[in-house]
PDB file of N, CA and C in Angstrom:
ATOM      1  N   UNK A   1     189.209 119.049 141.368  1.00  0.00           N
ATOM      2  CA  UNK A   1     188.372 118.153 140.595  1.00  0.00           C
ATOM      3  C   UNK A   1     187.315 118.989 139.882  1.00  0.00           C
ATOM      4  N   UNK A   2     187.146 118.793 138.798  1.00  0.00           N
ATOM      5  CA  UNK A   2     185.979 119.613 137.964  1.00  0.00           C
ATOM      6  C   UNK A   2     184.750 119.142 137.881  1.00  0.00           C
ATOM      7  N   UNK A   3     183.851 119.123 137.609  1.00  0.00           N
ATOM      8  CA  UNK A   3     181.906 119.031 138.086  1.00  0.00           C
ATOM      9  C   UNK A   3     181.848 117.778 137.261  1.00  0.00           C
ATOM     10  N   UNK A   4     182.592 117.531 135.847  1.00  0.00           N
ATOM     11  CA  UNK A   4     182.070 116.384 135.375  1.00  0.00           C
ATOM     12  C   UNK A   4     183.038 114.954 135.779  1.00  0.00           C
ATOM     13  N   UNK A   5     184.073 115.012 136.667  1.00  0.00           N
ATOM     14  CA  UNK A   5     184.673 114.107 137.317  1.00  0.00           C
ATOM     15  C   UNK A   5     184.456 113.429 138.591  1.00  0.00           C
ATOM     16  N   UNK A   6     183.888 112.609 138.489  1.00  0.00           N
ATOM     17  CA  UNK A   6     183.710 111.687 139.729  1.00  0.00           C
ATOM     18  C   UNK A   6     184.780 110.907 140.455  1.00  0.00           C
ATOM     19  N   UNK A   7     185.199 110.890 142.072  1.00  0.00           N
ATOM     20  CA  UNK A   7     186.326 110.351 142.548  1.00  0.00           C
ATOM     21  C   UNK A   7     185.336 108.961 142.848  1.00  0.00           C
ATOM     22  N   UNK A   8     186.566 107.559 143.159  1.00  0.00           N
ATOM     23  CA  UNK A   8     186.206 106.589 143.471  1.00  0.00           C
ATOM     24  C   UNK A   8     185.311 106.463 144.998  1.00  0.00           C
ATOM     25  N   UNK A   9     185.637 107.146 145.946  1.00  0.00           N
ATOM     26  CA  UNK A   9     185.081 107.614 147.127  1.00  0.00           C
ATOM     27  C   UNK A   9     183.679 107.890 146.844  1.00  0.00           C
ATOM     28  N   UNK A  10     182.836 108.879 145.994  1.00  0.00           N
ATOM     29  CA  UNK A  10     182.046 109.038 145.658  1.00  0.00           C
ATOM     30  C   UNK A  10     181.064 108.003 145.003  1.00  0.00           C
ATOM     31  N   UNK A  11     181.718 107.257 143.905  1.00  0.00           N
ATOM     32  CA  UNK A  11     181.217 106.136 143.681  1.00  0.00           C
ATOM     33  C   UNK A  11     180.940 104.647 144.594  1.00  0.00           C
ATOM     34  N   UNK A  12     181.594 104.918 145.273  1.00  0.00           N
ATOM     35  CA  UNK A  12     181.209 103.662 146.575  1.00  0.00           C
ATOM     36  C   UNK A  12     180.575 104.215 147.344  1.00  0.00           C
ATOM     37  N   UNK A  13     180.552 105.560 148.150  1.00  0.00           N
ATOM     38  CA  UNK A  13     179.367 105.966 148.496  1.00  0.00           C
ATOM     39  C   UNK A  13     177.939 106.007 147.906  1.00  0.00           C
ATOM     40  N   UNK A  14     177.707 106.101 146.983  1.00  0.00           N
ATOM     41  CA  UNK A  14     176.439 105.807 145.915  1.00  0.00           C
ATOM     42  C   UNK A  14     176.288 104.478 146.197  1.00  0.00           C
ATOM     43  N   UNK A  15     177.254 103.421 145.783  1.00  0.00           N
ATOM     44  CA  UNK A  15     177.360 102.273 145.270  1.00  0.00           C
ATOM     45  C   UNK A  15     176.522 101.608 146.969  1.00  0.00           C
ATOM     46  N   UNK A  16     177.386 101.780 148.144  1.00  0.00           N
ATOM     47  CA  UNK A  16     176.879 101.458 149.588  1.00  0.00           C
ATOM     48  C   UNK A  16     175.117 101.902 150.191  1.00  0.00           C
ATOM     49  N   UNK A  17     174.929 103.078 149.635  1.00  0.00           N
ATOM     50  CA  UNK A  17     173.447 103.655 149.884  1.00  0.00           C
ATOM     51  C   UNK A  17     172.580 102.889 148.619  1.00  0.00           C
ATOM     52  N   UNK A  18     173.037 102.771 147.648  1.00  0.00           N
ATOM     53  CA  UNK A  18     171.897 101.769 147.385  1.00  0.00           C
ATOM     54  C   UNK A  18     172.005 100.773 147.079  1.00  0.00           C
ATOM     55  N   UNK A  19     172.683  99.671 148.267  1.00  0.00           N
ATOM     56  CA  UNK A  19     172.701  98.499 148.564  1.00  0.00           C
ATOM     57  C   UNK A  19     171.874  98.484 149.935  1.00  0.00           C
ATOM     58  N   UNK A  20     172.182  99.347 150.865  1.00  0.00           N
ATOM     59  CA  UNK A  20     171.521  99.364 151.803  1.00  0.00           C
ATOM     60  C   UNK A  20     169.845  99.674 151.639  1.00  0.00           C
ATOM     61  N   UNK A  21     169.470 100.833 150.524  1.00  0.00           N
ATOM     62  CA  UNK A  21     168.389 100.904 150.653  1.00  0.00           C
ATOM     63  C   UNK A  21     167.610  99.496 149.523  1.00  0.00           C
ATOM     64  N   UNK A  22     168.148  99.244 149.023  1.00  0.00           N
ATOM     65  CA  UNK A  22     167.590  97.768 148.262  1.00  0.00           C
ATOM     66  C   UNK A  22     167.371  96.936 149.082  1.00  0.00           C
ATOM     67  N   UNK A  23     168.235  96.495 150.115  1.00  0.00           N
ATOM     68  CA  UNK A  23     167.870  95.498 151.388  1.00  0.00           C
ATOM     69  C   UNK A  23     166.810  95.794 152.082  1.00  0.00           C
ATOM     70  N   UNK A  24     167.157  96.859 152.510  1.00  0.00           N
ATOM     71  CA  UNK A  24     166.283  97.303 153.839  1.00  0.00           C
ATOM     72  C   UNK A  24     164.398  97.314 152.847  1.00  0.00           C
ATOM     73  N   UNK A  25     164.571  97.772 151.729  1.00  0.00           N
ATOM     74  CA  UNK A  25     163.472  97.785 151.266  1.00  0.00           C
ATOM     75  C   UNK A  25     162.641  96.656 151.043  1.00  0.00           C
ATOM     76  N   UNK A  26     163.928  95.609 150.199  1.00  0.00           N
ATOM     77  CA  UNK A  26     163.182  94.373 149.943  1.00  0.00           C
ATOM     78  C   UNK A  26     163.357  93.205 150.970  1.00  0.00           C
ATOM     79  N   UNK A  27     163.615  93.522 152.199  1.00  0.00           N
ATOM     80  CA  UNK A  27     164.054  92.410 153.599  1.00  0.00           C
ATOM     81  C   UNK A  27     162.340  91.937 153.680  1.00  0.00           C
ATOM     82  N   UNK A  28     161.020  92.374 153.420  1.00  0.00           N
ATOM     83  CA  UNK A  28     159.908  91.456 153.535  1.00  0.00           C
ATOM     84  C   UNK A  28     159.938  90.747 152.793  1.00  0.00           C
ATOM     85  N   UNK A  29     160.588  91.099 151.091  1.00  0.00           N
ATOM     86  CA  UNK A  29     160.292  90.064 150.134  1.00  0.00           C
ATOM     87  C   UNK A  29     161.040  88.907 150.328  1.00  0.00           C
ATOM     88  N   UNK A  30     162.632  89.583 150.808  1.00  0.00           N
ATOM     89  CA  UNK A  30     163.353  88.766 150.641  1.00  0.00           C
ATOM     90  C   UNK A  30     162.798  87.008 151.375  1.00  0.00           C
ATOM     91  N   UNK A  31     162.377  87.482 153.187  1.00  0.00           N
ATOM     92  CA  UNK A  31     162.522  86.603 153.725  1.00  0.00           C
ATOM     93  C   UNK A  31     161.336  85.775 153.566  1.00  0.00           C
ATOM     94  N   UNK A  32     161.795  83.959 153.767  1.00  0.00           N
ATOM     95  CA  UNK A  32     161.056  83.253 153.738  1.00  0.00           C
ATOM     96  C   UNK A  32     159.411  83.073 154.353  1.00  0.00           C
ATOM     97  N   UNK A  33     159.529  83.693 155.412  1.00  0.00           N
ATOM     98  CA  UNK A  33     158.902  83.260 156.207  1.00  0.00           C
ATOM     99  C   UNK A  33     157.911  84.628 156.620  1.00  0.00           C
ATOM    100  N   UNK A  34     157.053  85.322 157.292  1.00  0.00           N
ATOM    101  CA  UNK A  34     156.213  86.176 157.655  1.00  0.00           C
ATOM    102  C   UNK A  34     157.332  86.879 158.623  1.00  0.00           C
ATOM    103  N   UNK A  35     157.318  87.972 158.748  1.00  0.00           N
ATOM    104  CA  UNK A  35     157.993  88.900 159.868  1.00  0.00           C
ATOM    105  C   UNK A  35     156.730  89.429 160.288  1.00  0.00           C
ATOM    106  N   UNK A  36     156.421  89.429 161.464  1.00  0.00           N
ATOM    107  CA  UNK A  36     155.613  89.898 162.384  1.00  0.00           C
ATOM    108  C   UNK A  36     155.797  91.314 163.109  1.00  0.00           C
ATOM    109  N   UNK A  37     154.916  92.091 162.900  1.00  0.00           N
ATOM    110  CA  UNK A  37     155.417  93.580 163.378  1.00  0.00           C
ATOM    111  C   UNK A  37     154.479  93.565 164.839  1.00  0.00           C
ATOM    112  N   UNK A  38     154.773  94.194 165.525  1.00  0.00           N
ATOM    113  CA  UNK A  38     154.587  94.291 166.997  1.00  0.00           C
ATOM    114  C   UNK A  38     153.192  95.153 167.017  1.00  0.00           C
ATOM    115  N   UNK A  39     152.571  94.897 167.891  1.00  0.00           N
ATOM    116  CA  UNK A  39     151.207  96.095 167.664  1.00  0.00           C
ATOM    117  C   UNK A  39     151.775  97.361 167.847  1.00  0.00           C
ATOM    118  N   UNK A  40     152.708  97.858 168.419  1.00  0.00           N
ATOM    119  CA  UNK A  40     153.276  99.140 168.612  1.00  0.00           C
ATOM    120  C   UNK A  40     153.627  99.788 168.023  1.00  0.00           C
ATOM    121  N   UNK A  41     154.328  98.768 166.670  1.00  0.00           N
ATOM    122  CA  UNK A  41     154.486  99.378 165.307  1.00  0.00           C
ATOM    123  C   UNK A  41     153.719  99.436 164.244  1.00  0.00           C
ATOM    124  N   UNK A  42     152.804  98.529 164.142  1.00  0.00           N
ATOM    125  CA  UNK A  42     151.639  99.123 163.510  1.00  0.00           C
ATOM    126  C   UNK A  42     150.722 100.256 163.576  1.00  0.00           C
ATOM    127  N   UNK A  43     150.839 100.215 164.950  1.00  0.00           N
ATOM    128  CA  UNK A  43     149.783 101.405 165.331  1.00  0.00           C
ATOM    129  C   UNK A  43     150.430 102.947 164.862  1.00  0.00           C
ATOM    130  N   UNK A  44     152.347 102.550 164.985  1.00  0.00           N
ATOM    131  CA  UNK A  44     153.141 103.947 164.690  1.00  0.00           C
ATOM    132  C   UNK A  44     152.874 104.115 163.073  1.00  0.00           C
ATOM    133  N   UNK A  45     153.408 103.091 162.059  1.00  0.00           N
ATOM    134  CA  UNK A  45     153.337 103.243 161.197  1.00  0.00           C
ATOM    135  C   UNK A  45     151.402 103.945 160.751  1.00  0.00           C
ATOM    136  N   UNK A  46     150.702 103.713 161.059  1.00  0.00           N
ATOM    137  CA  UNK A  46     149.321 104.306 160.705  1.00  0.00           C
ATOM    138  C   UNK A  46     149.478 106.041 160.396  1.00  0.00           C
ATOM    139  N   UNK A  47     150.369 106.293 161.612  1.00  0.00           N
ATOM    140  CA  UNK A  47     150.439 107.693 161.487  1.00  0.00           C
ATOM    141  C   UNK A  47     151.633 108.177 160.254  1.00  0.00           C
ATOM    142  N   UNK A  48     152.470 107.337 160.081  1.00  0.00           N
ATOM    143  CA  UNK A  48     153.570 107.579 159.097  1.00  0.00           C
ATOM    144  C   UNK A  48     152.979 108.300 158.017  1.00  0.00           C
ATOM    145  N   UNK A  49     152.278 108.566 156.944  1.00  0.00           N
ATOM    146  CA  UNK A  49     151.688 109.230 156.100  1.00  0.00           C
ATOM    147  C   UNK A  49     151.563 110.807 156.550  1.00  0.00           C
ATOM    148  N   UNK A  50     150.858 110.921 157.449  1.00  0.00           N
ATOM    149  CA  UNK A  50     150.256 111.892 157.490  1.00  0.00           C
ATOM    150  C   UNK A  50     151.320 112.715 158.228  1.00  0.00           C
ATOM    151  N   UNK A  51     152.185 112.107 159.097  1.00  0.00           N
ATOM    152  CA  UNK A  51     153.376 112.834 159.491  1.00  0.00           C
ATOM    153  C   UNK A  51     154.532 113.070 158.243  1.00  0.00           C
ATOM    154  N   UNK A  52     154.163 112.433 157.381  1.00  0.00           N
ATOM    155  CA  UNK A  52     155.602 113.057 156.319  1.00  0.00           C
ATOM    156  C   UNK A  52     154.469 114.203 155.633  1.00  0.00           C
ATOM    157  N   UNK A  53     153.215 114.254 155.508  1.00  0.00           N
ATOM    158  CA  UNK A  53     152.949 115.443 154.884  1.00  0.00           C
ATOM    159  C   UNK A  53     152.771 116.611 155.744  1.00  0.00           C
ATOM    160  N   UNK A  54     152.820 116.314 157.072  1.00  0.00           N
ATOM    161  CA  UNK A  54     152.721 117.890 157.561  1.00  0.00           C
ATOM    162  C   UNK A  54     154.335 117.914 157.662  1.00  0.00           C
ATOM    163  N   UNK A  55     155.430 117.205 158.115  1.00  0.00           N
ATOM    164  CA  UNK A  55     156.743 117.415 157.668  1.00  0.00           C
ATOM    165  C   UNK A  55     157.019 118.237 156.743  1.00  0.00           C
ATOM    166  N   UNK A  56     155.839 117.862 155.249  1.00  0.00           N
ATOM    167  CA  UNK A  56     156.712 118.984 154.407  1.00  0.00           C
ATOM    168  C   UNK A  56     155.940 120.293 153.959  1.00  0.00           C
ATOM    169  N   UNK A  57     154.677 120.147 154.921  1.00  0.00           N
ATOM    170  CA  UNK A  57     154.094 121.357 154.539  1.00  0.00           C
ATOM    171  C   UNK A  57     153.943 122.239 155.930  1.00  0.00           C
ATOM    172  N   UNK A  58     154.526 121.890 156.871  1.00  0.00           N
ATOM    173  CA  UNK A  58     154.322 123.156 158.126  1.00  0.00           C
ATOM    174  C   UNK A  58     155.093 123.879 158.145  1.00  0.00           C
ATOM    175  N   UNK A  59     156.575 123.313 157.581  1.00  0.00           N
ATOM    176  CA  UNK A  59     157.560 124.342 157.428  1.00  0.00           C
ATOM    177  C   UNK A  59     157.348 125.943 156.671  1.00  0.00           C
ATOM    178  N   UNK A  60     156.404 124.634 155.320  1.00  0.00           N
ATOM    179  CA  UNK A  60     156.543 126.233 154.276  1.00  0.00           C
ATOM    180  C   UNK A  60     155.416 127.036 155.026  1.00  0.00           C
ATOM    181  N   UNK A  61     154.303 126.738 156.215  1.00  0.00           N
ATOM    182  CA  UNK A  61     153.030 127.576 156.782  1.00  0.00           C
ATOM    183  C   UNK A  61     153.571 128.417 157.818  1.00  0.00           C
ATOM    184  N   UNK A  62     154.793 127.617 158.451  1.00  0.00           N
ATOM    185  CA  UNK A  62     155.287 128.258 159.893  1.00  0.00           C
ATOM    186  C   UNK A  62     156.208 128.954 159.834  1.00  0.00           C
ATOM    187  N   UNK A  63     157.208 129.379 158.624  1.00  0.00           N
ATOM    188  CA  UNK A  63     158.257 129.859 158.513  1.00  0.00           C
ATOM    189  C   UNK A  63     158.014 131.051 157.829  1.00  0.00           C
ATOM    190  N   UNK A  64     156.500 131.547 157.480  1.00  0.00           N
ATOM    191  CA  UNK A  64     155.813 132.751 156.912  1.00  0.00           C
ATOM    192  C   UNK A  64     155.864 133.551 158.403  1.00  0.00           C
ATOM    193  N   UNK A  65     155.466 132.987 159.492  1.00  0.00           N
ATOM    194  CA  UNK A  65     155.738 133.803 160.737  1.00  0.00           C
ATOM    195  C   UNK A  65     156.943 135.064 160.866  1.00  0.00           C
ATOM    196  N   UNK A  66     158.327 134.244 160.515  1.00  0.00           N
ATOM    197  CA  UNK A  66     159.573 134.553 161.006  1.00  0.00           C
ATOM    198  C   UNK A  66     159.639 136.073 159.548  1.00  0.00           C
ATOM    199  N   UNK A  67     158.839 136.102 158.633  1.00  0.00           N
ATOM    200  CA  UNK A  67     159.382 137.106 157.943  1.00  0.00           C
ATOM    201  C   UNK A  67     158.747 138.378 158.666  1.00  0.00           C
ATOM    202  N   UNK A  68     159.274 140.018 157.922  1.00  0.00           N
ATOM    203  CA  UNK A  68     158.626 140.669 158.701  1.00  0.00           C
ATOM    204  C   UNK A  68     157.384 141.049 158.157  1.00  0.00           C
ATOM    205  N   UNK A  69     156.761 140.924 157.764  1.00  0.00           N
ATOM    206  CA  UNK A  69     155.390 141.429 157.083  1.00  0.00           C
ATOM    207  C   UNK A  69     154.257 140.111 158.331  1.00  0.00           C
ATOM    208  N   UNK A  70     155.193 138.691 158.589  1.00  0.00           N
ATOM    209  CA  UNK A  70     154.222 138.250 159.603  1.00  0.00           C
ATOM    210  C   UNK A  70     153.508 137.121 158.406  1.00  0.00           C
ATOM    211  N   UNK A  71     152.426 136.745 158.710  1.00  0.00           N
ATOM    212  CA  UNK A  71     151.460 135.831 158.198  1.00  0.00           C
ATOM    213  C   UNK A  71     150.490 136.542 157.867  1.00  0.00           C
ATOM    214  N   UNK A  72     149.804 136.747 156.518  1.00  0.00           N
ATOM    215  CA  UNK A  72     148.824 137.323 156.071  1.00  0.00           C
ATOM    216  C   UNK A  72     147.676 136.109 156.033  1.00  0.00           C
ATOM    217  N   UNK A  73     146.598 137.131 156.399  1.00  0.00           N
ATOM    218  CA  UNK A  73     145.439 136.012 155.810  1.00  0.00           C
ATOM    219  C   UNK A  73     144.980 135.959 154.226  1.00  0.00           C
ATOM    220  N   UNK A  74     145.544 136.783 153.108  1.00  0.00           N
ATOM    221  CA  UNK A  74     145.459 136.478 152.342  1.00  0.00           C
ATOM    222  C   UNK A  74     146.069 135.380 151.528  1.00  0.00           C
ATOM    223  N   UNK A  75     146.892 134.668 152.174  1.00  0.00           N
ATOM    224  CA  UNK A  75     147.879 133.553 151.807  1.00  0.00           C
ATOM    225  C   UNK A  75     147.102 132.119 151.562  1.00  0.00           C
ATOM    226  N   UNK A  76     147.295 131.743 150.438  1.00  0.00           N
ATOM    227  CA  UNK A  76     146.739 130.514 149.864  1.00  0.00           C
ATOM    228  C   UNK A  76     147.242 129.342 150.880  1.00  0.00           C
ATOM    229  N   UNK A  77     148.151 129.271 150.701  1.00  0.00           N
ATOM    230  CA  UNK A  77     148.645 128.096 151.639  1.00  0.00           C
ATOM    231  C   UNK A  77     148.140 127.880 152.784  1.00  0.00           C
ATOM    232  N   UNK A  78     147.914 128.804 153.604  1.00  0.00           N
ATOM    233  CA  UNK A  78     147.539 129.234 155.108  1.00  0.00           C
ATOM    234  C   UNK A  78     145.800 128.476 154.754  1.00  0.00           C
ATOM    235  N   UNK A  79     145.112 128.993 154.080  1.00  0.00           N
ATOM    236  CA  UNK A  79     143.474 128.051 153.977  1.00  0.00           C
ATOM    237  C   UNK A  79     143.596 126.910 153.032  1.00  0.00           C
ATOM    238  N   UNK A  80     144.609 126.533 152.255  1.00  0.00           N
ATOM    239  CA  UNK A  80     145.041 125.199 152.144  1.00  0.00           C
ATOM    240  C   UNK A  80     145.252 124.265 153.424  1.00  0.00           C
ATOM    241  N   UNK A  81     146.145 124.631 153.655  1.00  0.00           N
ATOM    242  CA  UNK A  81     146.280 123.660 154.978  1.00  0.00           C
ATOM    243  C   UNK A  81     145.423 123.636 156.005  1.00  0.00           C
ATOM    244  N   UNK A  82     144.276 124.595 156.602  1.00  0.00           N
ATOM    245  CA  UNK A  82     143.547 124.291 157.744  1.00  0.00           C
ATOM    246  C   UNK A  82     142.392 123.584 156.817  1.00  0.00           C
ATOM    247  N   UNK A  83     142.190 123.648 155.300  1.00  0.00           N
ATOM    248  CA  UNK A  83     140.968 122.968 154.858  1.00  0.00           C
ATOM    249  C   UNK A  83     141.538 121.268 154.975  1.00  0.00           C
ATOM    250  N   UNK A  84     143.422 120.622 154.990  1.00  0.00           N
ATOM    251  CA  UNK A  84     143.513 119.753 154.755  1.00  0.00           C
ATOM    252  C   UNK A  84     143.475 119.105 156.325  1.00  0.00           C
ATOM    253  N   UNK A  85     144.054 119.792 157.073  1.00  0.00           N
ATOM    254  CA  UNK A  85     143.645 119.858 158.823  1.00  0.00           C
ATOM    255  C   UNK A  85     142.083 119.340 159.006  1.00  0.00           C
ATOM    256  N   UNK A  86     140.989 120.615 158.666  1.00  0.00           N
ATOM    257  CA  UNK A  86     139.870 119.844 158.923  1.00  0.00           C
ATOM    258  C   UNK A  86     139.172 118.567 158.447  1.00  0.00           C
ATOM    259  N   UNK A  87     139.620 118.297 156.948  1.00  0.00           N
ATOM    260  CA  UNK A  87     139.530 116.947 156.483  1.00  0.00           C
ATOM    261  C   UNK A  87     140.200 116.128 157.140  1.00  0.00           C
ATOM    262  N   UNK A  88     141.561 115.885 157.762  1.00  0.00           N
ATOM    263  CA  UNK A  88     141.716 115.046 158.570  1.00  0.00           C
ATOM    264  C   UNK A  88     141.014 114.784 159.920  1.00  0.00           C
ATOM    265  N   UNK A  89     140.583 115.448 160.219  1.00  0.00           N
ATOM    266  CA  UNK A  89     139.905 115.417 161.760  1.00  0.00           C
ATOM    267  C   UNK A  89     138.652 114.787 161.389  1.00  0.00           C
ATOM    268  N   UNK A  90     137.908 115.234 160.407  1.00  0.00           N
ATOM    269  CA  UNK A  90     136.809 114.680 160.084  1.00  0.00           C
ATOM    270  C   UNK A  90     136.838 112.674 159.332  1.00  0.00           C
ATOM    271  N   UNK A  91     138.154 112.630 158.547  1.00  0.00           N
ATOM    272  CA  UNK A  91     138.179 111.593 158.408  1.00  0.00           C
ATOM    273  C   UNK A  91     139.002 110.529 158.628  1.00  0.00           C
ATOM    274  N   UNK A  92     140.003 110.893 159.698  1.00  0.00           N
ATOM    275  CA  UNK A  92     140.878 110.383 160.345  1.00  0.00           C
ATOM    276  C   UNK A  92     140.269 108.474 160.630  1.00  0.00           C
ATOM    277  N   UNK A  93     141.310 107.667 159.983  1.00  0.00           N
ATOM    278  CA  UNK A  93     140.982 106.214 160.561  1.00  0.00           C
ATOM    279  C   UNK A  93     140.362 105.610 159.467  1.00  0.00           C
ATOM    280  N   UNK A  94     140.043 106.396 158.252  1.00  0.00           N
ATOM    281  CA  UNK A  94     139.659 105.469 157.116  1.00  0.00           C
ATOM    282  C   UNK A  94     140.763 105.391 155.926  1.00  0.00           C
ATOM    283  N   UNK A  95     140.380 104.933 155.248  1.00  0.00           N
ATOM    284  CA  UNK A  95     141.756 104.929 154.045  1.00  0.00           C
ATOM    285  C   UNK A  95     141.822 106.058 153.133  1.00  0.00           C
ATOM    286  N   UNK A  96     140.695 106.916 153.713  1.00  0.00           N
ATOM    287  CA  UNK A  96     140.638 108.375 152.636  1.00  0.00           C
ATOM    288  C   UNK A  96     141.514 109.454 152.914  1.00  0.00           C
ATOM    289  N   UNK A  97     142.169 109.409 154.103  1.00  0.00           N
ATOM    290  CA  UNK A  97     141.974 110.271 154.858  1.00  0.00           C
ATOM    291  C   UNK A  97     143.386 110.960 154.655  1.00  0.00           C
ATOM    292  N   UNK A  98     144.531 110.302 154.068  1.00  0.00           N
ATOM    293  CA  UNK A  98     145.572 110.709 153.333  1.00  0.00           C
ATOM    294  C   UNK A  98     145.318 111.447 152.335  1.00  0.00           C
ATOM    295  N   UNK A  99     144.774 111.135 151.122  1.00  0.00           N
ATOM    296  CA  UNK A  99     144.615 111.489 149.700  1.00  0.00           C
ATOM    297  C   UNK A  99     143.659 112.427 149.900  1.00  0.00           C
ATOM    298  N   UNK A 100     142.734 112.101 150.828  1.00  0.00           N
ATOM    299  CA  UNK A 100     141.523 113.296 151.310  1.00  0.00           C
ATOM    300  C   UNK A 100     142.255 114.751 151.277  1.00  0.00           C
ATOM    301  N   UNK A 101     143.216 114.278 152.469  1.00  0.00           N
ATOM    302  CA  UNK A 101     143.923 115.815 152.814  1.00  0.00           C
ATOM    303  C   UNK A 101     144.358 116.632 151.867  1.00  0.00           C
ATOM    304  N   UNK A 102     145.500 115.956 150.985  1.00  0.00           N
ATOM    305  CA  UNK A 102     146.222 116.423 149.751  1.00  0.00           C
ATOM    306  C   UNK A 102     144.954 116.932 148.642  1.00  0.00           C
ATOM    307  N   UNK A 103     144.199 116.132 148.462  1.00  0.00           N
ATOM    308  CA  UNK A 103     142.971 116.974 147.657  1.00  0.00           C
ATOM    309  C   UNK A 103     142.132 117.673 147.815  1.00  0.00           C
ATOM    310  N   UNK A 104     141.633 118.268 149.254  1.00  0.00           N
ATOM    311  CA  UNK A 104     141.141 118.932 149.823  1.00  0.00           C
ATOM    312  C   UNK A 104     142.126 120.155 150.262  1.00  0.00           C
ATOM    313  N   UNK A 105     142.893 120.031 150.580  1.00  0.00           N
ATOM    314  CA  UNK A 105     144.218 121.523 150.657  1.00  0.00           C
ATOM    315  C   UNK A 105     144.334 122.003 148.841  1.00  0.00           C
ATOM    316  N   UNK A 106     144.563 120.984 147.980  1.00  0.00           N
ATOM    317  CA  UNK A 106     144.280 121.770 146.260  1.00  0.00           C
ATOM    318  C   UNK A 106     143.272 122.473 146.422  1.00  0.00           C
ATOM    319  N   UNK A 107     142.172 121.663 146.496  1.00  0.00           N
ATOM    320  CA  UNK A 107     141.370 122.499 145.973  1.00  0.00           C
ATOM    321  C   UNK A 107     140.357 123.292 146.857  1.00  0.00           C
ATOM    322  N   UNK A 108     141.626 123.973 147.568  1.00  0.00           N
ATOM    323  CA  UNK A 108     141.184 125.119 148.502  1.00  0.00           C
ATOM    324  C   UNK A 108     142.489 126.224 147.771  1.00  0.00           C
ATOM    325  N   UNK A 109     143.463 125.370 147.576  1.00  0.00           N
ATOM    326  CA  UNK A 109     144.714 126.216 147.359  1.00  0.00           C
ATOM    327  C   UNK A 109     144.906 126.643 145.797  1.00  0.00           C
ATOM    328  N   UNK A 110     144.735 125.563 144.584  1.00  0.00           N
ATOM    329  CA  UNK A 110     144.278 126.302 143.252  1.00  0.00           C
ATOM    330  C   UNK A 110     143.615 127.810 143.369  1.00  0.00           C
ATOM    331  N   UNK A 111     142.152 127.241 143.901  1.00  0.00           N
ATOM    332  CA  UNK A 111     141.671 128.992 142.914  1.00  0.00           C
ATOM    333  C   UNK A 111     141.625 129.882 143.846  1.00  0.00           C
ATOM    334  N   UNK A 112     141.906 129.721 145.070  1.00  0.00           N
ATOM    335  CA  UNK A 112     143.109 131.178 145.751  1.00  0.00           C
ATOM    336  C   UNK A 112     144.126 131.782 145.242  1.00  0.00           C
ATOM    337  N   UNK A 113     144.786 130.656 144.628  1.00  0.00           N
ATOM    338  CA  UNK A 113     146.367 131.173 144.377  1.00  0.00           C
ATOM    339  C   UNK A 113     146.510 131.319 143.009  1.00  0.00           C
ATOM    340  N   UNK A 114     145.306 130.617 142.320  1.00  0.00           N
ATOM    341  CA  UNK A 114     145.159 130.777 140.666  1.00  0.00           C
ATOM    342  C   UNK A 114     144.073 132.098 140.175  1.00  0.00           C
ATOM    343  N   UNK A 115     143.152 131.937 141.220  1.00  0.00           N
ATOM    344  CA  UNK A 115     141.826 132.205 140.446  1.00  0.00           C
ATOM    345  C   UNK A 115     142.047 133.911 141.201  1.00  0.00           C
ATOM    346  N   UNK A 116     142.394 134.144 142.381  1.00  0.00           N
ATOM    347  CA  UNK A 116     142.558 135.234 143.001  1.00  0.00           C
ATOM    348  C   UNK A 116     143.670 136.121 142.965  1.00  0.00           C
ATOM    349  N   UNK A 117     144.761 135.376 142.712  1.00  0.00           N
ATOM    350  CA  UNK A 117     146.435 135.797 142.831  1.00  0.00           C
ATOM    351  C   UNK A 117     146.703 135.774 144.190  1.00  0.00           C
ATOM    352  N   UNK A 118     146.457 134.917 145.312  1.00  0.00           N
ATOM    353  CA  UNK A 118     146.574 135.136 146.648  1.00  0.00           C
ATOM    354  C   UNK A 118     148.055 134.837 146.428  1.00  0.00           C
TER     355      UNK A 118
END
């Protein structure tokens, strides 16, 4: 099969993933009535945010270890992330405290990595 040919298999796979994710997405709108989430899941979901951003940023902090040169402290990323670390600790539990992080790791991580060449 060549790159610009699509098999039918392929197309119902597409076709099945976003049927499923249309449901699953719109199952509050859909239903009539209030769905009630459990306190257990509220309390999980609170953390949901802040666990998909260290998801995608500890990898790129922790996987500087495994090379051989090690972790430098001249590395932008490395005082990006403990400046977005300490903004969370400090404002953990308000509604800032997401967007806090992400803008507080910039603009620790810009003019290191811009202004210095870290």
């Amino acid at each position: 099969m060549t790159p610009d040919q699509t098999d039918g298999w392929t197309l119902l796979a597409i076709a099945g993933l976003t049927a499923i994710t249309v449901l699953t997405r719109c199952l509050f709108f859909i239903s009539a009535r209030p769905l009630p989430l459990p306190g257990w899941a509220r309390r999980g979901l609170q953390y949901a945010p802040i666990a998909a951003l260290a998801a995608v940023i500890a990898p790129e902090i922790l996987t500087q270890q495994m090379l051989p040169a090690g972790l430098s402290w001249r590395d932008a990323r490395l005082w990006a992330a403990l400046a977005g670390v300490l903004f969370y600790l400090r404002m953990r539990g308000t509604g800032w405290a997401v967007p806090g992080v992400i803008g507080a790791g910039m603009a620790v991580y810009l003019p290191l990595r811009l202004g210095l060449g870290w």
